[in-house]
Protein backbone atom coordinates (compact mmCIF):
# COMPACT_ATOMS: atom_id res chain seq x y z
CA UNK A 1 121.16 95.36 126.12
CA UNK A 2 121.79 98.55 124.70
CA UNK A 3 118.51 98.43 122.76
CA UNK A 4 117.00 97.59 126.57
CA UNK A 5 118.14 100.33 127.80
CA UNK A 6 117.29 102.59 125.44
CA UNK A 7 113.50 101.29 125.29
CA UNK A 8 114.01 101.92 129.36
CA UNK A 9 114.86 105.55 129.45
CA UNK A 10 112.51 106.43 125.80
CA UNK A 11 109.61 105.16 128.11
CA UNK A 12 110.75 106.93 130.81
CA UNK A 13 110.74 110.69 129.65
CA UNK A 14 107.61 110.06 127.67
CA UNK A 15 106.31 109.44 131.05
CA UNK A 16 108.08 112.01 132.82
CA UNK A 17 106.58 114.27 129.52
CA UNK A 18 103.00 112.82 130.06
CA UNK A 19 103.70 114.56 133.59
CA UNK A 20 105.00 117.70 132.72
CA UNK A 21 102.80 118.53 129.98
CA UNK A 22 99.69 118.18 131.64
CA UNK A 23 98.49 115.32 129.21
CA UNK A 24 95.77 112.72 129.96
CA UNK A 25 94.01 109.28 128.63
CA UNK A 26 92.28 110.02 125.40
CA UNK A 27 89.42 107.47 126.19
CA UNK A 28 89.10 108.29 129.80
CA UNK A 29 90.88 111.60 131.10
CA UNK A 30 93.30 109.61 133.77
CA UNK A 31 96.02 112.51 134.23
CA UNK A 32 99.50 111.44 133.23
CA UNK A 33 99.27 109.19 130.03
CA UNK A 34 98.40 110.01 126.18
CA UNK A 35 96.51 106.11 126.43
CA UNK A 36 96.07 104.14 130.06
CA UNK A 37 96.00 100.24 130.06
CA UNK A 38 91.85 100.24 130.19
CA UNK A 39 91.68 102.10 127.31
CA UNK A 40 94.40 100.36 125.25
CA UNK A 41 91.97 97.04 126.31
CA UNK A 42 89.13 98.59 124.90
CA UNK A 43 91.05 99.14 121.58
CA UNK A 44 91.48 95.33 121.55
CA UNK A 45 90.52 93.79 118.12
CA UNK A 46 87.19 91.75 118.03
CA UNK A 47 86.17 92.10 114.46
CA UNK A 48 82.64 90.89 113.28
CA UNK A 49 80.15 91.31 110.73
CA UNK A 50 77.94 94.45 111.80
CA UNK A 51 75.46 94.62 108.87
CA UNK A 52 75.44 93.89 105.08
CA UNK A 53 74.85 97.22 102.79
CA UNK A 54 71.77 96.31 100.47
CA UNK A 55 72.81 97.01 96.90
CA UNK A 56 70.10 95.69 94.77
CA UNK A 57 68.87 98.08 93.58
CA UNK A 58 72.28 98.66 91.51
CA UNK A 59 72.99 94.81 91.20
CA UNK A 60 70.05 92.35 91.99
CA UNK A 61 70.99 89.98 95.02
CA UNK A 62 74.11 92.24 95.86
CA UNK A 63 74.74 92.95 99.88
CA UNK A 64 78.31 93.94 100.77
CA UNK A 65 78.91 92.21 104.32
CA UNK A 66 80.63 95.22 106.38
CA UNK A 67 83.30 94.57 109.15
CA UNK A 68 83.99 96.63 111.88
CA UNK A 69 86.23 95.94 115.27
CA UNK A 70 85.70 97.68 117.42
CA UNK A 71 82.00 98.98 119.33
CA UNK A 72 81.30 102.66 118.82
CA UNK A 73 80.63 103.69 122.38
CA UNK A 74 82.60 104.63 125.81
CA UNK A 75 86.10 104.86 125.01
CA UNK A 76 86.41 103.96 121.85
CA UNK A 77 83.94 107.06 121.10
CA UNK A 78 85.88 109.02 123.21
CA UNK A 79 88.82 107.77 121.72
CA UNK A 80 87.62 108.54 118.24
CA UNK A 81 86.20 111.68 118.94
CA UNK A 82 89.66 113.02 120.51
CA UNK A 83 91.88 111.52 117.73
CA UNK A 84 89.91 113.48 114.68
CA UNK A 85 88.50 116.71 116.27
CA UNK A 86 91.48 116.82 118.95
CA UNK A 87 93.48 116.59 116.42
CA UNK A 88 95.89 114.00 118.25
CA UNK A 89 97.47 111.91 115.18
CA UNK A 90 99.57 109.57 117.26
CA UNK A 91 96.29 108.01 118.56
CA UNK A 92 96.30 106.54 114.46
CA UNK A 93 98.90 103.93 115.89
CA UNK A 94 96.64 102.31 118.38
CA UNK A 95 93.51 102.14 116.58
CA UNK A 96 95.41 100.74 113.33
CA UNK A 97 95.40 96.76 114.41
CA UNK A 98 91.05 97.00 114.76
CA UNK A 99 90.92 98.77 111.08
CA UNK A 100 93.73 95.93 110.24
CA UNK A 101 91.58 93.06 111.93
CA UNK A 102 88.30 94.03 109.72
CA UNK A 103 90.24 94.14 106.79
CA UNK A 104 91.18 90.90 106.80
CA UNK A 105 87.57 90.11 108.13
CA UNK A 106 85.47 91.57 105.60
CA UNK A 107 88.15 90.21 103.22
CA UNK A 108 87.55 86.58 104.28
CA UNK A 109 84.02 86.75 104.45
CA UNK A 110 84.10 88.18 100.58
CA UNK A 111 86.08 85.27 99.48
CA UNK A 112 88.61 87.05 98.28
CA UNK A 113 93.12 87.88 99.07
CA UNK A 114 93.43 90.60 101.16
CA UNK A 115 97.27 90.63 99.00
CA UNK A 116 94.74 91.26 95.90
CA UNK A 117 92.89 93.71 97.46
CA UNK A 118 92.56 97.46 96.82
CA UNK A 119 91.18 99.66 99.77
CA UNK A 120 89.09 102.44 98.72
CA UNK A 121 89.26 105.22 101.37
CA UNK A 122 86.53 107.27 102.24
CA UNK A 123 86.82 110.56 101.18
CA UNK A 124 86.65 113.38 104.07
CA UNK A 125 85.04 116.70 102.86
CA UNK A 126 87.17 119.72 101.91
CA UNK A 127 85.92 121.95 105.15
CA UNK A 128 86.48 119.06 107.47
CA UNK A 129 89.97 117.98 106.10
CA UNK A 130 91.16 121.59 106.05
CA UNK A 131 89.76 122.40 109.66
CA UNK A 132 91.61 119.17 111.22
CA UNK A 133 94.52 120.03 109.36
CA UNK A 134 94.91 116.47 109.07
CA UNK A 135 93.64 113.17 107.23
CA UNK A 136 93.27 111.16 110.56
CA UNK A 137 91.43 108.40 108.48
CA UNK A 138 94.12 108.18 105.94
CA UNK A 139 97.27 107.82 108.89
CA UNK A 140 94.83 104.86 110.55
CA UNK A 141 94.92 103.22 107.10
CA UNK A 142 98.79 103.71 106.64
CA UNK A 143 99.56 102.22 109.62
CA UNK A 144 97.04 99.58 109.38
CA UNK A 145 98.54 98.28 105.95
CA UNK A 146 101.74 97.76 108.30
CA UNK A 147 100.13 94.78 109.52
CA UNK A 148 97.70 93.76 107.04
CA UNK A 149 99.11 93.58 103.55
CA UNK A 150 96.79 94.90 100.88
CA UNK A 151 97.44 95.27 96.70
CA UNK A 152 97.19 99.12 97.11
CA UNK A 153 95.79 102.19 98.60
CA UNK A 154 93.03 104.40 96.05
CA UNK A 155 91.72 107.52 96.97
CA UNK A 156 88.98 108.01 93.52
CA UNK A 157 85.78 109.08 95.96
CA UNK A 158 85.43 112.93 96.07
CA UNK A 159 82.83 114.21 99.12
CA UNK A 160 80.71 116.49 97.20
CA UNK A 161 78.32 117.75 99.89
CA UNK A 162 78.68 121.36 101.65
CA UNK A 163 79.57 121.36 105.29
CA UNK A 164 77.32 119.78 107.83
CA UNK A 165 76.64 117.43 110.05
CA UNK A 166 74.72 114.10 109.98
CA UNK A 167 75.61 112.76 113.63
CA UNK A 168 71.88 113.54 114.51
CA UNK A 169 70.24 112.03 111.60
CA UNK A 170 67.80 109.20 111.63
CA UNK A 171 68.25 106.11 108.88
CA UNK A 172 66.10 107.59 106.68
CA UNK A 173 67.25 111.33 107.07
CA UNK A 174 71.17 110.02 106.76
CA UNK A 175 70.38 107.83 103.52
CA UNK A 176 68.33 111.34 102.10
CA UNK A 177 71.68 113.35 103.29
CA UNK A 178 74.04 111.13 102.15
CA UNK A 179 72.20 110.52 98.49
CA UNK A 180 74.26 112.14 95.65
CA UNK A 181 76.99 112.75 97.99
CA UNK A 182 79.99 111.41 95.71
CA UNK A 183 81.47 111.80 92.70
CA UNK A 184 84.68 109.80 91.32
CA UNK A 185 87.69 111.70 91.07
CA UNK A 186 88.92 109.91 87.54
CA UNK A 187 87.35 107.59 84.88
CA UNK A 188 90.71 105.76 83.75
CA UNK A 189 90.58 101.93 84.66
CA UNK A 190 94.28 100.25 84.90
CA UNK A 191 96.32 99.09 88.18
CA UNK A 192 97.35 101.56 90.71
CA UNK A 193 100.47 100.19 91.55
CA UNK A 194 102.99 102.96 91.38
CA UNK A 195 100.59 105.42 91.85
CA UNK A 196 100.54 108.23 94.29
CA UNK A 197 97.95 106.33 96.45
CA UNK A 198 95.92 105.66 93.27
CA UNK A 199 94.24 109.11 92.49
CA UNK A 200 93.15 109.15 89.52
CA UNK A 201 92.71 105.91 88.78
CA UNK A 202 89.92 103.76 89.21
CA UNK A 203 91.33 100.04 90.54
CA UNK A 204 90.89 96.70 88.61
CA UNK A 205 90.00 93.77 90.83
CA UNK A 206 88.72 93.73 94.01
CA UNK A 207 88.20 96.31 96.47
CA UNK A 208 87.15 96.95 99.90
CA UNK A 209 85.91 100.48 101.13
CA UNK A 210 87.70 101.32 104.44
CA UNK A 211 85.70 104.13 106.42
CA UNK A 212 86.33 104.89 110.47
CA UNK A 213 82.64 104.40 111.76
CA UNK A 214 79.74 102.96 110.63
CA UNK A 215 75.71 103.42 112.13
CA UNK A 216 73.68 102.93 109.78
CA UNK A 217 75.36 102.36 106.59
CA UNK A 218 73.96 105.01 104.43
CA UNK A 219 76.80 106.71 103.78
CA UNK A 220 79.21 103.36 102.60
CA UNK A 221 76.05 102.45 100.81
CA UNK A 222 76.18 105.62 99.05
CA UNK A 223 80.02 105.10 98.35
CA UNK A 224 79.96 101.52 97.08
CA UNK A 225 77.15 102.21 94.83
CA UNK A 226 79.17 105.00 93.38
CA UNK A 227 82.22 102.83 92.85
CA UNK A 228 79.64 100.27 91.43
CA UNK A 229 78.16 102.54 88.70
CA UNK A 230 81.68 103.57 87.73
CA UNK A 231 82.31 100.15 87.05
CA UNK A 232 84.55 98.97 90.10
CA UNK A 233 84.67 95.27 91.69
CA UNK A 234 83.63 96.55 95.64
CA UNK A 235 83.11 93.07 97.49
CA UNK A 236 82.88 94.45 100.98
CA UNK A 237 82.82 97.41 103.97
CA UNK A 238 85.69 97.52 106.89
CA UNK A 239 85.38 100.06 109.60
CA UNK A 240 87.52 100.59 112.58
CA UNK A 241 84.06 100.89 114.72
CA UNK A 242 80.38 100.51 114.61
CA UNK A 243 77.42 101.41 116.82
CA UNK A 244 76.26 98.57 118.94
């Protein structure tokens, strides 16, 4: 009762604080609410396959299958778009169970245990982390891990490229943009259990990259092959989104 009760009146001063503080939907603007039932709906896993990343040219035969959850577009995009350039971190909680959901997606469709699993994160570049004063892809994962068990977390990708945008890019223009854009932070093979999110460390086993968005897969194709070269087992792609 007592936990009732205090459920009761928690909800009821974040709404009287929604109020107060002018806030509104971050998918749809409705006054009142950080998140309105529509919008939470719209978050709803549906994970599928949304393309395979061609990789032959590293390894003959070799396409990653990439998952995503959720479709890039009304608000979800709006969603998205608030939650890293808003800088709103609490939205990481309710987009956590689609990044979850492809996990376990792209983990199935690899054959392999999400439990012996790494997750590669994609790195976000110096200017961008430092101007969102955050790491809104990193708190997604965190939370996401809550629900879907993985081995560990790794963080060896290192964004090389100056700032810019490739939003506006074409296929071709984005794979051109995107080519040469990583480096890996450390050359030392061995488990990162125990490690400070693995840095430094490049993970035995099998690993899936874990990036927010995908369009048109240039820049996890650029990532995996990366990973690849340096000798890591990538088996697959899982984004929170892609475009339609």
């Amino acid at each position: 009762m007592d936990r009732l009760r205090t459920g009761v009146v928690s909800g009821l001063l974040s709404s009287v604080a929604d109020v107060v503080l002018g806030r509104s939907c971050a998918g749809c603007d409705e006054p009142g609410i950080a998140l309105c039932e529509e919008c939470r709906r719209a978050l709803r896993a549906r994970p599928r396959l949304r393309r395979s990343v061609d990789l032959g040219d590293i390894e003959p035969g070799l396409h990653l299958p990439v998952a995503c959850s959720l479709e890039y577009r009304g608000a979800v995009r709006q969603v998205l778009y608030r939650f890293k350039d808003h800088r709103i971190p609490h939205l990481a909680r309710p987009l956590a169970p689609a990044l979850a959901a492809s996990i376990g997606f792209a983990a199935e469709h690899a054959g392999v245990e999400c439990t012996d699993t790494t997750l590669v994160v994609m790195p976000t570049r110096r200017s961008t982390a430092k101007r969102r004063g955050f790491d809104p892809l990193g708190s997604v994962v965190a939370a996401a891990i809550g629900e879907q068990p993985v081995a560990d977390v790794s963080t060896p990708l290192v964004d090389t490229r100056r700032a810019g945008t490739s939003k506006a890019l074409g296929v071709w223009e984005r794979q051109l943009a995107t080519a040469g854009a990583f480096s890996v932070r450390g050359q030392v093979r061995g488990p990162v259990r125990g490690q400070r999110r693995g840095r430094g460390r490049l993970p035995d086993g099998p690993v899936i990259l874990v990036d927010d968005i995908v369009t048109t897969g240039a820049t996890a194709r650029e990532a995996a092959a990366t990973l690849i070269v340096a000798g890591v087992h990538v088996v697959a792609v899982a984004t929170i989104a892609g475009t339609p």
